[in-house]
Protein backbone atom coordinates (compact mmCIF):
# COMPACT_ATOMS: atom_id res chain seq x y z
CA UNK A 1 5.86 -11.44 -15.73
CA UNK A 2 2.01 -11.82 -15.97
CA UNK A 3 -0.12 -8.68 -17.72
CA UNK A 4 -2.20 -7.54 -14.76
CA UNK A 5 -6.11 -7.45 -15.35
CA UNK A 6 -7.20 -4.77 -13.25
CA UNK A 7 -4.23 -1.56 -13.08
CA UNK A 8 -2.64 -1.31 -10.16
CA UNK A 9 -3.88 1.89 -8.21
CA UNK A 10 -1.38 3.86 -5.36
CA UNK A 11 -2.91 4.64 -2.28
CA UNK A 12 -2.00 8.43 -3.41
CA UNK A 13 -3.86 8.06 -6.15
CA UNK A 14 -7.03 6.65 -3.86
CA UNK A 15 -6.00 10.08 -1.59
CA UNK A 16 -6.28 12.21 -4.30
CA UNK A 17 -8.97 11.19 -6.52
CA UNK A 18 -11.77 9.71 -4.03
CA UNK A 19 -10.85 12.38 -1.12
CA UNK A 20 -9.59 15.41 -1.63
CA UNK A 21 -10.89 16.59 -5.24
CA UNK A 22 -14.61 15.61 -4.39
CA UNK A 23 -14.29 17.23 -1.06
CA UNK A 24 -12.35 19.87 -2.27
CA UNK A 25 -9.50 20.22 0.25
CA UNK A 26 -6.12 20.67 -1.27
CA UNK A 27 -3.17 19.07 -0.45
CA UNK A 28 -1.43 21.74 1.24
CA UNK A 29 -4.80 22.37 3.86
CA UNK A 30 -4.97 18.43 4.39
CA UNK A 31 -1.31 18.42 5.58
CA UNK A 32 -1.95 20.99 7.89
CA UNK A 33 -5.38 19.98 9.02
CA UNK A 34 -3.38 16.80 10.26
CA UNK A 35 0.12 18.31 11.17
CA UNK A 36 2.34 16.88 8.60
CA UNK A 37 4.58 18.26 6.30
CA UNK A 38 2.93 19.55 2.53
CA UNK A 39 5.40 17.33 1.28
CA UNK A 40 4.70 14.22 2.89
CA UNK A 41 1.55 14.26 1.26
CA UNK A 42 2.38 15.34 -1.73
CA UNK A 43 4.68 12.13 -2.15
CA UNK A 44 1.92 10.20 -1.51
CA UNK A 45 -0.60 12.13 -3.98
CA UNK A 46 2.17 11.81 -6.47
CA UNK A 47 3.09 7.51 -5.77
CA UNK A 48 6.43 8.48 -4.48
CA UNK A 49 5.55 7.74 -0.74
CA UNK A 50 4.09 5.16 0.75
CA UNK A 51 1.03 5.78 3.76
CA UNK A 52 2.95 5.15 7.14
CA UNK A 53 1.15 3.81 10.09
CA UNK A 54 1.55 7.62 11.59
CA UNK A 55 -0.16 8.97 8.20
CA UNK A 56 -3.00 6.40 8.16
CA UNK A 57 -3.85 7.79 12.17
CA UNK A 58 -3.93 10.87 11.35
CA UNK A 59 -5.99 10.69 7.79
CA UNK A 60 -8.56 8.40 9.65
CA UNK A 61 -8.57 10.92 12.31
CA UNK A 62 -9.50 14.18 9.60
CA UNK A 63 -11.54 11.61 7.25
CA UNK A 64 -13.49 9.93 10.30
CA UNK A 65 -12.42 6.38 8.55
CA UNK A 66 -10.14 4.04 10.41
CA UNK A 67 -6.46 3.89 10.17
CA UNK A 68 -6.22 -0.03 9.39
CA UNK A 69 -8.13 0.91 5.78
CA UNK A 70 -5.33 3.10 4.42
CA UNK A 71 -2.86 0.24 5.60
CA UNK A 72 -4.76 -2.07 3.96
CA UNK A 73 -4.51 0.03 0.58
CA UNK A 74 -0.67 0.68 0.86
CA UNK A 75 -0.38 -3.27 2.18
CA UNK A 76 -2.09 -4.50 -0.45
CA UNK A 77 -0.34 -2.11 -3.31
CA UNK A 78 3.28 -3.07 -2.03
CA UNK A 79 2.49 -6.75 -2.01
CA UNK A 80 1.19 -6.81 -5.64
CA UNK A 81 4.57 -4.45 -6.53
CA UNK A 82 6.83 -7.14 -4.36
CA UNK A 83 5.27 -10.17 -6.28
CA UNK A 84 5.88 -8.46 -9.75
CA UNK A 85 9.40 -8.13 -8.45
CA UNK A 86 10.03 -11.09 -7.29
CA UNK A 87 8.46 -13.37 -9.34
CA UNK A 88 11.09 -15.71 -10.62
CA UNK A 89 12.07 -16.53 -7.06
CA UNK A 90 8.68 -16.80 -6.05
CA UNK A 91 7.75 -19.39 -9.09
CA UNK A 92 10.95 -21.76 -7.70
CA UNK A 93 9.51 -21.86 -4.08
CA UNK A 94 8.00 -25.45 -3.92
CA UNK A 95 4.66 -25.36 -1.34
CA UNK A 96 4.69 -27.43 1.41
CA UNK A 97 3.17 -30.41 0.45
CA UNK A 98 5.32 -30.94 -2.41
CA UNK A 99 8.30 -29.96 -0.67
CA UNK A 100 7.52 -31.89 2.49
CA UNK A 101 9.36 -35.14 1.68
CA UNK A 102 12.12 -33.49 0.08
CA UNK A 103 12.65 -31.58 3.39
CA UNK A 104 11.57 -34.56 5.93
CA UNK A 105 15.30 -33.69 8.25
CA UNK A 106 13.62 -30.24 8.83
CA UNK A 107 11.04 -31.39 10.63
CA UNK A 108 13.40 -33.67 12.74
């Protein structure tokens, strides 16, 4: 497994640290401002939970952002944890091109 160059950041953390401490809402007001469990977002503050597509509406409803940004973060953070995991695999996968006249009878 490569040493990644830049640390890899949770959505939560992104939540937390660029939302609600410089606007100074807490986590318990945010969930109710947008009519979700304390815990939910909790989870996410704390990495344990992943944003939902229901979670991203409602924070770009209360933020005035869009929802497709916080999918964006949590999409891009699970495919960077899904490569890590399954890198081996990944590294056996011939592309295409290579593969292409090894696998010739697929096409047909």
């Amino acid at each position: 497994m490569k040493e990644r160059e830049v640390p890899l950041v949770h959505p939560g953390e992104i939540l937390l640290e660029d939302w609600l401490i410089p606007l100074n809402i807490s986590q318990y007001a945010l969930a109710k401002a947008i009519n979700v469990p304390p815990r939910r977002i909790n989870e996410i503050v704390q990495g344990k939970r992943g944003i939902t597509v229901d979670t991203a509406l409602r924070l770009a409803a209360f933020f005035g952002t869009d929802a497709q940004s916080w999918l964006n973060l949590q999409t891009h953070y699970d495919a960077q944890i899904t490569e890590e995991k399954i890198a081996v695999a990944l590294a056996e996968i011939k592309p295409f091109n290579q593969a292409s006249t090894q696998t010739q009878h697929l096409a047909q």
